[in-house]
Protein backbone atom coordinates (compact mmCIF):
# COMPACT_ATOMS: atom_id res chain seq x y z
CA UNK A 1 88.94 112.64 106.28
CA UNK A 2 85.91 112.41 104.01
CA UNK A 3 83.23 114.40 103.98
CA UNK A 4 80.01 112.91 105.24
CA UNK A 5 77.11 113.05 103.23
CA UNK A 6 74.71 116.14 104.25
CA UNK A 7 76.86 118.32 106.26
CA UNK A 8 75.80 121.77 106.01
CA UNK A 9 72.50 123.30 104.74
CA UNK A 10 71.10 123.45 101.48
CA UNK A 11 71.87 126.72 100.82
CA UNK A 12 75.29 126.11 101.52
CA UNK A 13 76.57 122.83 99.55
CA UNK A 14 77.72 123.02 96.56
CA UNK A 15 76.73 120.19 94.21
CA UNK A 16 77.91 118.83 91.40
CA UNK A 17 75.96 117.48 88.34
CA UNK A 18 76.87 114.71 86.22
CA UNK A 19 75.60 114.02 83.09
CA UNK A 20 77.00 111.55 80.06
CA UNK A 21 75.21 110.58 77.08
CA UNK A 22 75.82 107.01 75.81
CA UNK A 23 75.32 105.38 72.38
CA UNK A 24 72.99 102.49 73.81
CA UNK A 25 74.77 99.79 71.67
CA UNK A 26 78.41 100.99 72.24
CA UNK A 27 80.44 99.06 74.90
CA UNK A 28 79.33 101.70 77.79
CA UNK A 29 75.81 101.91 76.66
CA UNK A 30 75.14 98.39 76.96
CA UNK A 31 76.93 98.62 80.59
CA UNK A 32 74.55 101.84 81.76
CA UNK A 33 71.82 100.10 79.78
CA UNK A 34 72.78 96.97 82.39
CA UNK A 35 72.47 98.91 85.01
CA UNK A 36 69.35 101.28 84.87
CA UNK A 37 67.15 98.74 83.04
CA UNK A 38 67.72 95.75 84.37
CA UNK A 39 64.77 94.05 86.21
CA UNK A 40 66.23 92.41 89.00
CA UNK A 41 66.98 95.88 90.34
CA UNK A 42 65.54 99.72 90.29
CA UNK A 43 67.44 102.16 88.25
CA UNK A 44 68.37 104.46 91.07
CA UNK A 45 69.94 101.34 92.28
CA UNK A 46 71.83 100.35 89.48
CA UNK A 47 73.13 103.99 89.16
CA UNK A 48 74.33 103.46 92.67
CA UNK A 49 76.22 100.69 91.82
CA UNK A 50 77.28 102.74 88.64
CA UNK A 51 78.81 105.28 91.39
CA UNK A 52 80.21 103.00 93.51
CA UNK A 53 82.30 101.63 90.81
CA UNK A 54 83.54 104.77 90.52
CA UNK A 55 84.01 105.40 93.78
CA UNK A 56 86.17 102.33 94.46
CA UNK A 57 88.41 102.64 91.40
CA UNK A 58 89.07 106.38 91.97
CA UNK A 59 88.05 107.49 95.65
CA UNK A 60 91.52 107.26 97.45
CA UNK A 61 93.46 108.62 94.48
CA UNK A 62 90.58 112.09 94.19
CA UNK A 63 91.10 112.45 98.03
CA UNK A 64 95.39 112.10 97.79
CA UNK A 65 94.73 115.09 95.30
CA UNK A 66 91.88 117.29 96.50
CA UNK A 67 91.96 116.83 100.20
CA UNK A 68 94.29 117.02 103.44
CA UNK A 69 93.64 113.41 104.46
CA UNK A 70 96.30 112.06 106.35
CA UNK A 71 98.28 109.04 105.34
CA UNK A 72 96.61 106.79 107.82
CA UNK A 73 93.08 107.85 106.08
CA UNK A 74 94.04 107.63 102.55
CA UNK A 75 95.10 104.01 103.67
CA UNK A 76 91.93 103.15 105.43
CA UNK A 77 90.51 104.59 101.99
CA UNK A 78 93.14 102.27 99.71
CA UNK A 79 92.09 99.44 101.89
CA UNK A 80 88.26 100.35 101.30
CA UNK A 81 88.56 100.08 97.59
CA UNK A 82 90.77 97.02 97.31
CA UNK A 83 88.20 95.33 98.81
CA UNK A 84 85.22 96.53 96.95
CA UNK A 85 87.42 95.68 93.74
CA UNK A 86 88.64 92.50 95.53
CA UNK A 87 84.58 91.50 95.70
CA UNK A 88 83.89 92.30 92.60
CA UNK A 89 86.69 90.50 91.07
CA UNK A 90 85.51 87.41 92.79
CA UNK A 91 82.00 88.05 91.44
CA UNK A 92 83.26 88.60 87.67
CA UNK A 93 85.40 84.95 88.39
CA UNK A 94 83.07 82.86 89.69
CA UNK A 95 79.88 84.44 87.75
CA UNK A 96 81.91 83.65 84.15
CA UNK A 97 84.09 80.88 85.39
CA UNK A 98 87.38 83.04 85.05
CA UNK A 99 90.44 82.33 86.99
CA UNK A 100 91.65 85.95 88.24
CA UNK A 101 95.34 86.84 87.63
CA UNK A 102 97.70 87.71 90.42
CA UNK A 103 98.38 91.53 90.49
CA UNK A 104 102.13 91.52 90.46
CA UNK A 105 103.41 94.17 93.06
CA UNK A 106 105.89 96.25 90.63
CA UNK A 107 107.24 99.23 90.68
CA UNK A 108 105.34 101.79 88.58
CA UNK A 109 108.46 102.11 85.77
CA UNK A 110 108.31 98.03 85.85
CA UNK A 111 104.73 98.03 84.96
CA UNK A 112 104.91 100.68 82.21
CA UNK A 113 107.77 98.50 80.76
CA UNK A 114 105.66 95.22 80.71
CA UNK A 115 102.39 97.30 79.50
CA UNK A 116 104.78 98.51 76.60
CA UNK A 117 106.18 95.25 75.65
CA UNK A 118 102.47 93.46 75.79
CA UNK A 119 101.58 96.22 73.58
CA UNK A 120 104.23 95.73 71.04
CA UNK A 121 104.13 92.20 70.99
CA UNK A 122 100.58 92.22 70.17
CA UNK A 123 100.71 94.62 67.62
CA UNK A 124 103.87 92.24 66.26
CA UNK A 125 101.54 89.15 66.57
CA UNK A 126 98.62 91.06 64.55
CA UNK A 127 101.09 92.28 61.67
CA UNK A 128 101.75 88.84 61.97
CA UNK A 129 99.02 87.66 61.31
CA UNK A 130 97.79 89.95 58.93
CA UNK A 131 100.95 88.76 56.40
CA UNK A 132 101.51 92.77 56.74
CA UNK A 133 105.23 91.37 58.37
CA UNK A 134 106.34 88.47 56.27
CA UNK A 135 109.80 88.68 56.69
CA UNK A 136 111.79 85.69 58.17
CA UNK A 137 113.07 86.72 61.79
CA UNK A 138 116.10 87.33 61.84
CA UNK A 139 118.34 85.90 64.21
CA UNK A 140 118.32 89.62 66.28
CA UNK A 141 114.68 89.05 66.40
CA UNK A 142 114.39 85.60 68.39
CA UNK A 143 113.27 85.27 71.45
CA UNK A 144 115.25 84.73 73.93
CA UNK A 145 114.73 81.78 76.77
CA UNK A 146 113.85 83.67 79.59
CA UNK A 147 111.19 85.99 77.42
CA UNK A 148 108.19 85.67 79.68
CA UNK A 149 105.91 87.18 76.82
CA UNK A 150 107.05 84.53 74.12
CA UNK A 151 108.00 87.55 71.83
CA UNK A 152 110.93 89.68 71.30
CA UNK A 153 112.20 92.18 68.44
CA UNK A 154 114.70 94.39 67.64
CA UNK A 155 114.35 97.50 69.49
CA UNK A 156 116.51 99.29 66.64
CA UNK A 157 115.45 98.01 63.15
CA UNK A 158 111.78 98.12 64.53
CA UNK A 159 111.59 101.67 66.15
CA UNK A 160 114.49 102.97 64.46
CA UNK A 161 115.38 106.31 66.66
CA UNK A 162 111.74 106.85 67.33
CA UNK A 163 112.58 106.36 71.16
CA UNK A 164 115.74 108.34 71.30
CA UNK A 165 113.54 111.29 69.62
CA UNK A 166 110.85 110.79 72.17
CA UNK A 167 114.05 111.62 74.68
CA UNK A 168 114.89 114.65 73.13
CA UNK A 169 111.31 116.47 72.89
CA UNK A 170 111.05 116.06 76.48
């Protein structure tokens, strides 16, 4: 089970320091600028809510690795997070007026298939639309019906043996 916060004496805790430097107008600048200066809320607060970000994206996943928790604790920890998530979700939705997406419940080879086809269907959309692919699809090419992205290609005239290489490395 976890830890609890100030077990043991000072002399005998190790700590841990954490430290990241952030270009203020990069994407994670802005978001730690957010968070320490904004006025509706002191910076140690907002780097508490920096932590417990962290905390509920990672927390049950650092304990499966670097603890002996047993499966009925790494579950109470799971559940912990999803909610925390689940909250903010709601938050981001009904602060920005965003309908949230149903997390489909895949297995993990399932999901790295769809990420892979999203990503190659954008990057076919933006050559696209860049005129840097101008060639007429060819009939190989076409979607078919039941395409729930809306795109399809040719596996073999696009990647060529790229994939079977990728096989052999391994």
């Amino acid at each position: 089970m976890p830890r609890k916060a100030g077990t043991g004496t000072k002399s005998d805790r190790q700590r841990i320091q954490f430290a990241y430097n952030a270009d203020r107008e990069m994407p994670i600048g802005v978001v730690f600028r957010y968070l320490i200066d904004n006025p509706l809320m002191s910076s140690r607060e907002g780097k508490h809510k920096g932590l417990d970000a962290i905390s509920a994206f990672w927390k049950p996943f650092a304990y499966q690795d670097c603890t002996e928790a047993s499966e009925a604790e790494l579950q109470n920890l799971a559940r912990e997070a999803i909610e925390a998530l689940s909250h903010q979700i709601e938050l981001i939705s009904s602060t920005f007026g965003v309908k949230a997406q149903a997390v489909e419940a895949l297995p993990p080879e399932a999901q790295l298939q769809a990420m892979i086809q999203r990503a190659v269907a954008a990057a076919m959309v933006n050559l696209s639309l860049s005129g840097a692919a101008t060639a007429p699809p060819s009939p190989e090419t076409v979607p078919p019906e039941d395409d729930v992205t809306g795109i399809s290609f040719d596996e073999d005239s696009t990647l060529g043996t790229l994939l079977d290489q990728v096989g052999k490395e391994g």
